[in-house]
N, C-alpha and C. Protein backbone atom coordinates (compact mmCIF):
# COMPACT_ATOMS: atom_id res chain seq x y z
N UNK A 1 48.77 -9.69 -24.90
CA UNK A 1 48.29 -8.34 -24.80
C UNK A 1 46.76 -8.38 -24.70
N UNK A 2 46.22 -7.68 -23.80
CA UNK A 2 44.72 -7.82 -23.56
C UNK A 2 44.28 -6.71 -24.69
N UNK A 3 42.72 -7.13 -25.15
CA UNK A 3 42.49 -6.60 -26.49
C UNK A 3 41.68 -5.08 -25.81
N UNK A 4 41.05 -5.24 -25.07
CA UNK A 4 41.06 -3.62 -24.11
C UNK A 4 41.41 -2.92 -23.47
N UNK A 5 42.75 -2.86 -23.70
CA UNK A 5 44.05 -1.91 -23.43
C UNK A 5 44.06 -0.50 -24.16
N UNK A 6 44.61 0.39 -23.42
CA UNK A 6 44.80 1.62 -24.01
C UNK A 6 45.68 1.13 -24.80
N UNK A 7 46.80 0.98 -24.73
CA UNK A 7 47.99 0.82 -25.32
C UNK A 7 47.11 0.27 -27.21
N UNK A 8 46.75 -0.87 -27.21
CA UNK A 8 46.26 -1.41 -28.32
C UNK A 8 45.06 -0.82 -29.21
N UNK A 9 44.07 0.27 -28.72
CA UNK A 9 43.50 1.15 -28.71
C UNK A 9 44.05 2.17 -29.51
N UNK A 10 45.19 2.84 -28.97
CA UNK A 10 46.24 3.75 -29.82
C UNK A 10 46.56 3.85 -30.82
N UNK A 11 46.78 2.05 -30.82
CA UNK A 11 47.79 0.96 -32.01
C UNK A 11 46.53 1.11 -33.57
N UNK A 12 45.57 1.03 -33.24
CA UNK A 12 44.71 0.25 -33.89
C UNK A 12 44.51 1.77 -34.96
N UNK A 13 43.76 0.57 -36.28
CA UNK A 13 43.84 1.90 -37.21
C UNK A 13 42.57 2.29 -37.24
N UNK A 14 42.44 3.50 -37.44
CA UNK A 14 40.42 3.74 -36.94
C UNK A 14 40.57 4.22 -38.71
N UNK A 15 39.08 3.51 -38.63
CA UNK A 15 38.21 3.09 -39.77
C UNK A 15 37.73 4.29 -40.31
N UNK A 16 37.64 4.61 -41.46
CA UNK A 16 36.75 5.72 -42.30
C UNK A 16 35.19 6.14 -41.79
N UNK A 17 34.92 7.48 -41.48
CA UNK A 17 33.71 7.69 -41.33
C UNK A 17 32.42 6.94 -41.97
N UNK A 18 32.74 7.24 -43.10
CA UNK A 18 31.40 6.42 -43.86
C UNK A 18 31.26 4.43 -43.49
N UNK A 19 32.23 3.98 -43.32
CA UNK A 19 32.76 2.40 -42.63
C UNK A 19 31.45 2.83 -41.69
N UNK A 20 32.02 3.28 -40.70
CA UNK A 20 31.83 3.60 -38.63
C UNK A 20 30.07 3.88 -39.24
N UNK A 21 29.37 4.55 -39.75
CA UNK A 21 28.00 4.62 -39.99
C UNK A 21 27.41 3.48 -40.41
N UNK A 22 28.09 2.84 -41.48
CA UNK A 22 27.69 1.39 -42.36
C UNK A 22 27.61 0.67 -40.82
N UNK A 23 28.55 0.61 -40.27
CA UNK A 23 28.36 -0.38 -39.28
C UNK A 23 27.39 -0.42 -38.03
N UNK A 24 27.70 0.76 -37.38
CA UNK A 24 26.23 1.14 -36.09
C UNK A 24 24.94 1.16 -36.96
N UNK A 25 24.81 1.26 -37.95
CA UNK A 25 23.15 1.49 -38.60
C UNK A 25 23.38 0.94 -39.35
N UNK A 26 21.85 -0.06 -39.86
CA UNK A 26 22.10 -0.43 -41.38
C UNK A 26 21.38 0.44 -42.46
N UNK A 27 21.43 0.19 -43.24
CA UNK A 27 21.35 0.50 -44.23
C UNK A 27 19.54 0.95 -44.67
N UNK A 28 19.64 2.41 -45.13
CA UNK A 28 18.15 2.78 -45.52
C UNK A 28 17.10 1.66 -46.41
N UNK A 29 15.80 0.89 -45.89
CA UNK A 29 15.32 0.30 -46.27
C UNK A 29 14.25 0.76 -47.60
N UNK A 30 14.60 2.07 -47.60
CA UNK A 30 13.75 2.70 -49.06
C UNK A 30 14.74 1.56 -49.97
N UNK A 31 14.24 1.62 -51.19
CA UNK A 31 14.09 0.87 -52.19
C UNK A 31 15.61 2.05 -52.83
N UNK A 32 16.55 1.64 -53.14
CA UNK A 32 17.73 2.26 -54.04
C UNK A 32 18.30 3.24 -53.23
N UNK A 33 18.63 3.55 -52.19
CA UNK A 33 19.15 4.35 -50.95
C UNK A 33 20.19 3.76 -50.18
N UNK A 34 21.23 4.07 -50.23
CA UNK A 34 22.21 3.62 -49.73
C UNK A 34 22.98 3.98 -48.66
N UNK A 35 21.90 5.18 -48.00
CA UNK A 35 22.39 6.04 -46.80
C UNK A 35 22.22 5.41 -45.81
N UNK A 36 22.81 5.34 -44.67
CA UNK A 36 22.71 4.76 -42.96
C UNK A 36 20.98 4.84 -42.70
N UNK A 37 20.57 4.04 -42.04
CA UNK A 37 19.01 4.03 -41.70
C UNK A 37 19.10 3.74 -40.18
N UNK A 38 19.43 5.71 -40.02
CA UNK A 38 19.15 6.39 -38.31
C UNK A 38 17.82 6.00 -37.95
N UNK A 39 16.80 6.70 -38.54
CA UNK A 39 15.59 6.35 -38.00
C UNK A 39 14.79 5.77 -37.81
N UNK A 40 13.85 5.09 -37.18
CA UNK A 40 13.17 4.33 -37.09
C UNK A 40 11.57 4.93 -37.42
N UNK A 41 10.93 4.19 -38.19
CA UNK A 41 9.40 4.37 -38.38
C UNK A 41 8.43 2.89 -38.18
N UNK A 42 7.68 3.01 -37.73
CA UNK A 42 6.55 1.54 -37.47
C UNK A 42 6.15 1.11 -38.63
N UNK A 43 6.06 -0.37 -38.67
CA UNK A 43 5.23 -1.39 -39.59
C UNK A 43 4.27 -1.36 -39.82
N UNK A 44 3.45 -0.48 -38.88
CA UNK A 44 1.70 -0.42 -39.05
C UNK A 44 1.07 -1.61 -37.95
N UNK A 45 -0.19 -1.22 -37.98
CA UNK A 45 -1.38 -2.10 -37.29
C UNK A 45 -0.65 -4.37 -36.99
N UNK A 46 -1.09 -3.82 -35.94
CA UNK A 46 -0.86 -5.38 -35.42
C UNK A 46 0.73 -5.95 -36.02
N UNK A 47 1.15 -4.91 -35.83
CA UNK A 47 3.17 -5.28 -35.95
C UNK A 47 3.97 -4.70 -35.39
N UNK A 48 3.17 -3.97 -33.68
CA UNK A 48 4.02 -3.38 -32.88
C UNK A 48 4.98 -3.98 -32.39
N UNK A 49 6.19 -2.81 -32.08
CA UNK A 49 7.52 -3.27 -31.74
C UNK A 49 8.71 -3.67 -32.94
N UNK A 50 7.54 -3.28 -34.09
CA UNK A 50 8.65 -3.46 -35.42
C UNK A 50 9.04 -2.24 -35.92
N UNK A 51 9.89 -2.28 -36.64
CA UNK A 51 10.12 -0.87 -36.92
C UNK A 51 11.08 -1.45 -38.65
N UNK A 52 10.42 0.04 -39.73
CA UNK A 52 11.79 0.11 -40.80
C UNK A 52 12.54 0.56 -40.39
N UNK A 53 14.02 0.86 -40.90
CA UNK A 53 14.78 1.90 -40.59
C UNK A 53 15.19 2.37 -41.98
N UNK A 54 14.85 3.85 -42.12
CA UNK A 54 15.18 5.19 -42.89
C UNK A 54 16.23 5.64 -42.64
N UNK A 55 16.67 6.62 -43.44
CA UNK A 55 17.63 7.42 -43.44
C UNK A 55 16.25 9.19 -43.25
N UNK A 56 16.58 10.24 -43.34
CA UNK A 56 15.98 11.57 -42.71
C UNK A 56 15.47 11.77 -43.52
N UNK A 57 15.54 11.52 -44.58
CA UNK A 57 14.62 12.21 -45.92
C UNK A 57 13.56 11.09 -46.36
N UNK A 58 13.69 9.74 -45.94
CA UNK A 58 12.75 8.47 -46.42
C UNK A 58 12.36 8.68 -45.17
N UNK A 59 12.21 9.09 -43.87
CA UNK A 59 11.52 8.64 -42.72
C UNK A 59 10.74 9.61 -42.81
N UNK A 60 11.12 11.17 -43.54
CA UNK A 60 9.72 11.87 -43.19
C UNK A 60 8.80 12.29 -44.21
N UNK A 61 9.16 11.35 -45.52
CA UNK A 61 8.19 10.91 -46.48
C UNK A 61 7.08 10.03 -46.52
N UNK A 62 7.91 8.89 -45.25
CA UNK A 62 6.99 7.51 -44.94
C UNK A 62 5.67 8.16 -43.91
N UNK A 63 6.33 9.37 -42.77
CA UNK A 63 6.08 9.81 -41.69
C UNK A 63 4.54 11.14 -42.34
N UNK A 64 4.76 11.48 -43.52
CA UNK A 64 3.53 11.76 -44.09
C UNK A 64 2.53 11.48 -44.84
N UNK A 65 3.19 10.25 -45.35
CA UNK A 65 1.90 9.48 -45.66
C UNK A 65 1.31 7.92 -44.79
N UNK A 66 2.01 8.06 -43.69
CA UNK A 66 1.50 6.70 -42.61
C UNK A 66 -0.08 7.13 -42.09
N UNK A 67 -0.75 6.32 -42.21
CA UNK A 67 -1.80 6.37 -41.32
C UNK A 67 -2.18 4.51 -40.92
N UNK A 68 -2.13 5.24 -39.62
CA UNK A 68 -2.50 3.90 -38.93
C UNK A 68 -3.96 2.52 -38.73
N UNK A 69 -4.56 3.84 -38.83
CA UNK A 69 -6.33 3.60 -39.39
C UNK A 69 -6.51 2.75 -41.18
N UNK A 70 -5.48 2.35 -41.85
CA UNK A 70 -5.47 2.31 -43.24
C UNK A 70 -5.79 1.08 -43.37
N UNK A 71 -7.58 0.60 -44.29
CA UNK A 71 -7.86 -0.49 -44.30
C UNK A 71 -8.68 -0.86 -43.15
N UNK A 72 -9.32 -0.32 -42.58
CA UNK A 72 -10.02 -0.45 -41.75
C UNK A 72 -11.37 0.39 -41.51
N UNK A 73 -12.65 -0.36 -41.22
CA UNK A 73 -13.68 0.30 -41.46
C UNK A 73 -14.15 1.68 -40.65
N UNK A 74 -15.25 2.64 -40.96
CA UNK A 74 -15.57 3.95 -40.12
C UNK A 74 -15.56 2.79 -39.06
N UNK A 75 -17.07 1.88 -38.52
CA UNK A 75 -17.06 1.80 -37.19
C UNK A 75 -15.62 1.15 -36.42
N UNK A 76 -15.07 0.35 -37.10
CA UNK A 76 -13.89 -0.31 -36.48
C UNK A 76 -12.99 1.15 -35.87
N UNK A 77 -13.06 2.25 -37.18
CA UNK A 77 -12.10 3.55 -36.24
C UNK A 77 -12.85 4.53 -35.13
N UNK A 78 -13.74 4.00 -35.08
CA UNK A 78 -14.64 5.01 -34.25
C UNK A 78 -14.34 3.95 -32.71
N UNK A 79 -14.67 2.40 -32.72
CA UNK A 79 -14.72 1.42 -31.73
C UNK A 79 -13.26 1.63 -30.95
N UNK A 80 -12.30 1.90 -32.09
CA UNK A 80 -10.82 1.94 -31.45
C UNK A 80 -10.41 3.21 -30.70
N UNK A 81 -11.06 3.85 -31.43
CA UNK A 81 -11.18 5.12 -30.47
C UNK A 81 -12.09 5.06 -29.74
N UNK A 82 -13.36 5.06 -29.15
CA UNK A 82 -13.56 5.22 -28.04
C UNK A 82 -13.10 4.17 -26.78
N UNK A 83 -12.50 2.80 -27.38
CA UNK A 83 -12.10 2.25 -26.15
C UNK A 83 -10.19 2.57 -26.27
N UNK A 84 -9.66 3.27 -26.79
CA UNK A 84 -8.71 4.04 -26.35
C UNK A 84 -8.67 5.16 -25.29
N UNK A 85 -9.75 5.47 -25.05
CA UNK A 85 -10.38 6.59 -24.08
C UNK A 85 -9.82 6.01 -22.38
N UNK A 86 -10.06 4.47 -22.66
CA UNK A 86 -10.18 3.77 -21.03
C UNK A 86 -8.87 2.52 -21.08
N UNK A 87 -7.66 2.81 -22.30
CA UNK A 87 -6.66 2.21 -22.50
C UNK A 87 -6.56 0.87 -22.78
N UNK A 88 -8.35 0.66 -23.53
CA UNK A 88 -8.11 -0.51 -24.29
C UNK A 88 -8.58 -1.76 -22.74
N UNK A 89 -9.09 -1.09 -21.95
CA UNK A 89 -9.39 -1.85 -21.12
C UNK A 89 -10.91 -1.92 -20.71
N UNK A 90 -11.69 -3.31 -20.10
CA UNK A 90 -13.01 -3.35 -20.39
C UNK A 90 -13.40 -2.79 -19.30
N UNK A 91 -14.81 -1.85 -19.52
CA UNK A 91 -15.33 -0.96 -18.38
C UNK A 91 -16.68 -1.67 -18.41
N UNK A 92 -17.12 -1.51 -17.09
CA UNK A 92 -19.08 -1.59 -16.89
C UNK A 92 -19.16 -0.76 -16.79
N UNK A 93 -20.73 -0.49 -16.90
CA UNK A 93 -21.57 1.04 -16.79
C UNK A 93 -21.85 0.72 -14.94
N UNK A 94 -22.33 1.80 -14.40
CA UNK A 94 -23.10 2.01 -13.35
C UNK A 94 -23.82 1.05 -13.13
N UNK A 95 -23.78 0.33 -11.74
CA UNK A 95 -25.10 -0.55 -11.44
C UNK A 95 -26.00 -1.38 -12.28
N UNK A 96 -25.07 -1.83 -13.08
CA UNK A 96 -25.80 -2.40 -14.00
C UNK A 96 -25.86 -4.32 -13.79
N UNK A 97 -24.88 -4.44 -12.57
CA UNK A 97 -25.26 -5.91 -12.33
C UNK A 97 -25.54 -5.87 -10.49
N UNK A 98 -26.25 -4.55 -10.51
CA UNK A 98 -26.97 -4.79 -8.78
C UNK A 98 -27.59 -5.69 -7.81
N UNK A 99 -28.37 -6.39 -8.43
CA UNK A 99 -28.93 -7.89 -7.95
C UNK A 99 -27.74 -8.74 -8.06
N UNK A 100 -27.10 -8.96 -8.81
CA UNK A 100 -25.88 -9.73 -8.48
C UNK A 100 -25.02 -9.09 -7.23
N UNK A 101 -24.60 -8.14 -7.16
CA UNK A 101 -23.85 -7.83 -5.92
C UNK A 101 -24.62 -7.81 -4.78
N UNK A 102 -26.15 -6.97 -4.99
CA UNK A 102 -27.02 -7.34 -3.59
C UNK A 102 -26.76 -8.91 -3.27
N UNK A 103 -27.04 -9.68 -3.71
CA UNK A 103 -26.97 -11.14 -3.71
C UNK A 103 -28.44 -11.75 -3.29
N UNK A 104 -28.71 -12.79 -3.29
CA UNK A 104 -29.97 -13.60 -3.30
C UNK A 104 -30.46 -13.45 -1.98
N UNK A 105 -29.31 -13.07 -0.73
CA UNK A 105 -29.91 -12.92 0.53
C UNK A 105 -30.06 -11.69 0.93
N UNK A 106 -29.85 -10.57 0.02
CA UNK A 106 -30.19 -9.23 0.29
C UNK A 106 -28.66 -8.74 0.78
N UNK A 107 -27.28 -9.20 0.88
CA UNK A 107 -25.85 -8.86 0.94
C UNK A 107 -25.69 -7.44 0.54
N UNK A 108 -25.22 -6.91 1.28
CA UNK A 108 -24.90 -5.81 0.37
C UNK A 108 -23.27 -4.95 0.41
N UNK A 109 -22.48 -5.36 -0.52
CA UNK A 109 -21.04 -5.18 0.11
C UNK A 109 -20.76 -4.01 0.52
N UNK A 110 -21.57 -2.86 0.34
CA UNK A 110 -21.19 -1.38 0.67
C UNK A 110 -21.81 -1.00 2.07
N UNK A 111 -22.80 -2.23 2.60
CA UNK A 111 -23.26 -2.27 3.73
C UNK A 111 -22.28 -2.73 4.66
N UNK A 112 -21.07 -3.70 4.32
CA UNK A 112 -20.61 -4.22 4.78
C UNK A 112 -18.91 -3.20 5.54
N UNK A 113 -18.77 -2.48 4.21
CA UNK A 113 -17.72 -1.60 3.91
C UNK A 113 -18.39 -0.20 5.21
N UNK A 114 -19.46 0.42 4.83
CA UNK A 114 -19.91 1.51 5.56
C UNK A 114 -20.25 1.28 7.51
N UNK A 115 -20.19 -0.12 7.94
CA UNK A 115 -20.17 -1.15 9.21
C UNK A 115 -18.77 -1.16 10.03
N UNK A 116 -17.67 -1.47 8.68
CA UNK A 116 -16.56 -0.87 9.37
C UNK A 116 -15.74 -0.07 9.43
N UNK A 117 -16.38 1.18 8.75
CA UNK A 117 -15.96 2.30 9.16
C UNK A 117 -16.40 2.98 9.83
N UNK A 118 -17.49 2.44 10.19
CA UNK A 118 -18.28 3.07 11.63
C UNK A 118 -17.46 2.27 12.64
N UNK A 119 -17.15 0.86 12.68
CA UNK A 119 -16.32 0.77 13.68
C UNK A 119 -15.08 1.35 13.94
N UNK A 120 -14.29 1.57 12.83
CA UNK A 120 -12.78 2.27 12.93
C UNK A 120 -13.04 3.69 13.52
N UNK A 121 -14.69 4.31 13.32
CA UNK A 121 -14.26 5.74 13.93
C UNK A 121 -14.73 5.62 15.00
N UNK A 122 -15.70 5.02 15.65
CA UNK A 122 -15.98 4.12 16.95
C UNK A 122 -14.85 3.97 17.77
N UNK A 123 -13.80 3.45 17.26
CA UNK A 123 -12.38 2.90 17.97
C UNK A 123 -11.49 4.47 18.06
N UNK A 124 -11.57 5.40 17.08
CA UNK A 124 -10.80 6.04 17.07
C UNK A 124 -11.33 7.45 18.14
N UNK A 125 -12.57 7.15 18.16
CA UNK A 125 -13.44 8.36 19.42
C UNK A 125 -13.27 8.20 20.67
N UNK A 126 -12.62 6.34 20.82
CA UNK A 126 -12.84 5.83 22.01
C UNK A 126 -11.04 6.08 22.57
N UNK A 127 -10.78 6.77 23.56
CA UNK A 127 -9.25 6.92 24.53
C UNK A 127 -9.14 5.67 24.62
N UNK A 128 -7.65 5.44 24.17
CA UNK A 128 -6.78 4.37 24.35
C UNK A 128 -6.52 4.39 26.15
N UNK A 129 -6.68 3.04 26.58
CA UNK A 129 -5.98 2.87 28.04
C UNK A 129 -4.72 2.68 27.62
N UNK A 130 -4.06 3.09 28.96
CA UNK A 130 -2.60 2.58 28.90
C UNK A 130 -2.82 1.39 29.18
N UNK A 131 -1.23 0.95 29.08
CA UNK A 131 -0.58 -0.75 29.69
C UNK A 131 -0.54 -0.50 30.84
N UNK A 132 -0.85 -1.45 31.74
CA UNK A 132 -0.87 -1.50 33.46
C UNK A 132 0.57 -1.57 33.60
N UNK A 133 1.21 -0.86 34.48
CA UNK A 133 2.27 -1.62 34.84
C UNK A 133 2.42 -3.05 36.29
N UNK A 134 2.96 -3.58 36.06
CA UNK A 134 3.73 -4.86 36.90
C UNK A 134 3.06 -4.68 37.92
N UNK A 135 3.77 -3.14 38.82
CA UNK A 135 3.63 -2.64 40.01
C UNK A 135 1.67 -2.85 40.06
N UNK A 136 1.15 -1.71 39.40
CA UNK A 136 -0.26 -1.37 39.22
C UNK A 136 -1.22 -2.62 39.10
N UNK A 137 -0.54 -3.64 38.34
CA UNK A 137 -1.94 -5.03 38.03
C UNK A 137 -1.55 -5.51 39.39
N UNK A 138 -0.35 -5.81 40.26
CA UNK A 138 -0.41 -6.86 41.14
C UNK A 138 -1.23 -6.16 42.32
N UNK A 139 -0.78 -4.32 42.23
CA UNK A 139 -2.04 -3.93 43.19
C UNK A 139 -3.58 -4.50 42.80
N UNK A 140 -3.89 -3.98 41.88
CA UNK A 140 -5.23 -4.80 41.49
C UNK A 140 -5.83 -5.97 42.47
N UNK A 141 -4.61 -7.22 41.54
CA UNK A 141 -4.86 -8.23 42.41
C UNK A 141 -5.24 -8.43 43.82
N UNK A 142 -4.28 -7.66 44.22
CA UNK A 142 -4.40 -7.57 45.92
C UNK A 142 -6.25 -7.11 45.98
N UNK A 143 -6.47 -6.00 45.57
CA UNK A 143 -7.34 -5.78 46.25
C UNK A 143 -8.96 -6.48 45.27
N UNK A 144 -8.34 -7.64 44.58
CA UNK A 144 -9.54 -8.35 43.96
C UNK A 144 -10.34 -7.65 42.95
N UNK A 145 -9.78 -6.54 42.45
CA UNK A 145 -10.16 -6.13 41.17
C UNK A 145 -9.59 -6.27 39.40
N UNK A 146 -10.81 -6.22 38.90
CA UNK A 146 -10.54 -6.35 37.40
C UNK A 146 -9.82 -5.10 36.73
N UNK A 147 -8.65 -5.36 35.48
CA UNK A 147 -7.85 -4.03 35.34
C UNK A 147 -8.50 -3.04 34.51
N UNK A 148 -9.67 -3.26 34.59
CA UNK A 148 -10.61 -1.73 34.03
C UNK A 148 -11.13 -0.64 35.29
N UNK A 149 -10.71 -1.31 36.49
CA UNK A 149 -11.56 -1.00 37.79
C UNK A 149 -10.84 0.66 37.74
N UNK A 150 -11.82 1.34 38.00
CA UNK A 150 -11.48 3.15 38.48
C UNK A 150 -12.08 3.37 39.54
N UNK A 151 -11.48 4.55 39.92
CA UNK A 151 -12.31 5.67 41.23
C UNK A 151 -12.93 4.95 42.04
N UNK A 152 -14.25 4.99 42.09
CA UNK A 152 -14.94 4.80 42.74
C UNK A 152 -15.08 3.24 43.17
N UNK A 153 -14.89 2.58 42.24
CA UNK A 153 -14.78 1.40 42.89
C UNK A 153 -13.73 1.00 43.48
N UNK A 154 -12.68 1.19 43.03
CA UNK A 154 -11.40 1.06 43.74
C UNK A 154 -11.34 1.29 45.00
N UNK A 155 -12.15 2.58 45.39
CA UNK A 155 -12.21 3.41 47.10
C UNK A 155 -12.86 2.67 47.68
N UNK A 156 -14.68 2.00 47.05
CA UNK A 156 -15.15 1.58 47.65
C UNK A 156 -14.39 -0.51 48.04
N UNK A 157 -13.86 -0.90 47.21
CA UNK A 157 -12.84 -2.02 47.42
C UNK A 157 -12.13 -1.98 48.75
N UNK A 158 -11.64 -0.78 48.68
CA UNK A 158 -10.33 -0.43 49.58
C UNK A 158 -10.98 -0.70 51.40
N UNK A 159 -12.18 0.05 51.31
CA UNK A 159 -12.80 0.62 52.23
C UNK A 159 -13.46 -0.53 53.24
N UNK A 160 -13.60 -1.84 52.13
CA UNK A 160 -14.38 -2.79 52.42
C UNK A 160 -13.54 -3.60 53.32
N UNK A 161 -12.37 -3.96 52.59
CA UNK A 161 -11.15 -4.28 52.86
C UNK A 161 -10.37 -4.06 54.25
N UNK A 162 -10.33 -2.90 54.42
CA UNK A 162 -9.87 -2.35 55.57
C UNK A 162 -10.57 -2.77 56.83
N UNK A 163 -11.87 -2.62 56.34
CA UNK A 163 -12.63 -3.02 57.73
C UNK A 163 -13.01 -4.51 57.86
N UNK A 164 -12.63 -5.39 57.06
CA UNK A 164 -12.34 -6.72 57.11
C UNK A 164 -11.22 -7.45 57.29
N UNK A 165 -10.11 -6.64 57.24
CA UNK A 165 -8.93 -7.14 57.89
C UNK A 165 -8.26 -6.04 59.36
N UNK A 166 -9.16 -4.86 59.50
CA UNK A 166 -8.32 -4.02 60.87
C UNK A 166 -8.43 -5.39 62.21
N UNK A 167 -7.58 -5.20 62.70
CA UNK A 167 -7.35 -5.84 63.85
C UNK A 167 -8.61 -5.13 65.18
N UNK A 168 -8.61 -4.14 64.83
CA UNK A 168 -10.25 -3.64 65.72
C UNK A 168 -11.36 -4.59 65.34
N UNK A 169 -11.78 -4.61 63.98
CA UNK A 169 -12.73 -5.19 63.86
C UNK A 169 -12.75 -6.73 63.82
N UNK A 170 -11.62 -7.41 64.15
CA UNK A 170 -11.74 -8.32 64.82
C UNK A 170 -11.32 -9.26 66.04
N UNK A 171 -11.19 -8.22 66.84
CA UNK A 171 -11.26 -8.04 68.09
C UNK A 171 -10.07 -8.66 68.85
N UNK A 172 -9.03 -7.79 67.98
CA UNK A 172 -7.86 -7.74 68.45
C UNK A 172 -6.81 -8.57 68.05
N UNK A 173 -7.40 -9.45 67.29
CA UNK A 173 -6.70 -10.54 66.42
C UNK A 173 -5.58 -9.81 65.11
N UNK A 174 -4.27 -9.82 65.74
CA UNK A 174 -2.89 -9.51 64.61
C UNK A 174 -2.90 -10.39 63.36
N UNK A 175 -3.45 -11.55 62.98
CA UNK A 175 -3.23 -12.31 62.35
C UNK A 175 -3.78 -11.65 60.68
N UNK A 176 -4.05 -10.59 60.89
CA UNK A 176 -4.58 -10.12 59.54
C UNK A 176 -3.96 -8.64 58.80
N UNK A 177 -2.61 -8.51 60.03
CA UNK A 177 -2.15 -7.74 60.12
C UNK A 177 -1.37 -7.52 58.39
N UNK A 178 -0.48 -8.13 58.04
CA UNK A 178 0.44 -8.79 57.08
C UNK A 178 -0.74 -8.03 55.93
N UNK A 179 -1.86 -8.51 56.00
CA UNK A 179 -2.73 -8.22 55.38
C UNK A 179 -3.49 -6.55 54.32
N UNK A 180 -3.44 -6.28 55.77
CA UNK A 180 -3.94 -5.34 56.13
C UNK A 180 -2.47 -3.99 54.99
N UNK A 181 -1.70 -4.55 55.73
CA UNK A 181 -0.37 -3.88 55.34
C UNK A 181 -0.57 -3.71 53.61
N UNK A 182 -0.30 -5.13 52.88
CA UNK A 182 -0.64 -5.28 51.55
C UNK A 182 -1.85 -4.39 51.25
N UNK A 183 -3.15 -4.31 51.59
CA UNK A 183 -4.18 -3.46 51.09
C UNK A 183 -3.61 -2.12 51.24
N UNK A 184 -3.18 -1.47 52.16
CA UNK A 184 -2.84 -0.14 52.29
C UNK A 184 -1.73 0.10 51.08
N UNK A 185 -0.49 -0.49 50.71
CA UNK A 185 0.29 -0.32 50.11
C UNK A 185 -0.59 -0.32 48.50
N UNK A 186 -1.13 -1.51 48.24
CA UNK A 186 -1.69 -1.55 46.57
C UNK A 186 -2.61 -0.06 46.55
N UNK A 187 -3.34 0.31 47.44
CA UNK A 187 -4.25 1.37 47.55
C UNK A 187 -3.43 2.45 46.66
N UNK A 188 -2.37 3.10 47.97
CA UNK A 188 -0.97 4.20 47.35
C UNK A 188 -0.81 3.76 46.30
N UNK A 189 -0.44 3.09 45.69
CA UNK A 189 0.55 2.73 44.50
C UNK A 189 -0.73 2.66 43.29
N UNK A 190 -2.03 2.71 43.55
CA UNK A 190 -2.91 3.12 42.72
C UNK A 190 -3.61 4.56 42.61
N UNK A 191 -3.33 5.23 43.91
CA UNK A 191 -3.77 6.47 44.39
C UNK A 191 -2.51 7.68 43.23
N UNK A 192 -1.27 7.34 43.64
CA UNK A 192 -0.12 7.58 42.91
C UNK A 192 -0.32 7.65 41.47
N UNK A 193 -0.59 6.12 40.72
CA UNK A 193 -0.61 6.51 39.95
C UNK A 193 -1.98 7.20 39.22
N UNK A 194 -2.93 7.19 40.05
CA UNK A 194 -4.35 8.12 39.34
C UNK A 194 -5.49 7.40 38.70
N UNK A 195 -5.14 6.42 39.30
CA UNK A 195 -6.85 5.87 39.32
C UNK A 195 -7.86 6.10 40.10
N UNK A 196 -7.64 6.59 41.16
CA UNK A 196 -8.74 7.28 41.96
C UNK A 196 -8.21 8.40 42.68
């Protein structure tokens, strides 16, 4: 029979109230008290995480005469309190080790900090280009430009182009024809998409 069964559960004889308390709690640590010790009260200074355990009437006897400060001097309670203010954690004052952070070569880390955030808003004033597409860089190529090239240079590229490969201007010669074809096409396909 498994011992966490309903069935055996049923079976079983349940224990006297006063038992069932003795057992989840122990026993009031006042001195001649024999009641369950529900509550918990602290050990005092430098024994955190300890605790007595009371019963309701010894915990809020202990609970009015505890002081935590007990045995300890004015300045020691004055020191604990004001660095409780900053959670017991160590603070500097203001600028008080400046030549050390300037540094020996005149460094200055807030110079360094205020540099790039002038660049991030620099970047962020400046329009993103798009991605070239496939089509758009191999026009480029064709017509021997770099992929920042706009407008005006592009036309004037085009223009140059044309009259260095027309079959007029060189005097009748087809052989630059093929050519010629490719410049006209990359032109459109940059005209299209709005670079000039």
């Amino acid at each position: 029979m498994k011992l966490d069964s309903k069935i055996f559960d049923s079976i079983r004889v349940k224990p006297d109230k006063e038992r069932l308390e003795e057992d989840l709690h122990p026993a009031c640590e006042h001195p001649g008290c024999k009641r369950p010790g529900v509550h918990r009260a602290p050990k005092g200074r430098n024994m955190e995480g300890q605790y007595y355990r009371f019963c309701v009437d010894h915990v809020r006897e202990y609970n009015k005469s505890y002081n935590y400060f007990a045995g300890m001097q004015d300045d020691d309670v004055r020191s604990y309190q004001k660095d409780s203010m900053t959670g017991h954690r160590p603070t500097w004052k203001m600028g008080v080790n400046r030549q050390a952070a300037d540094g020996p070569d005149g460094y200055d880390p807030r110079a360094n900090m205020r540099a790039h955030a002038n660049r991030r808003s620099a970047d962020a004033r400046r329009p993103r280009q798009r991605k070239l597409l496939a089509l758009e860089k191999r026009s480029l190529d064709v017509l021997n430009l770099p992929e920042t090239a706009r407008g005006g240079e592009i036309k004037a590229r085009y223009k140059e182009l044309v009259k260095l490969n027309h079959p007029d201007a060189n005097g009748g010669d087809r052989s630059s024809e093929d050519r010629l074809r490719e410049i006209i096409q990359a032109y459109n396909v940059l005209k299209k998409a709005g670079f000039c």
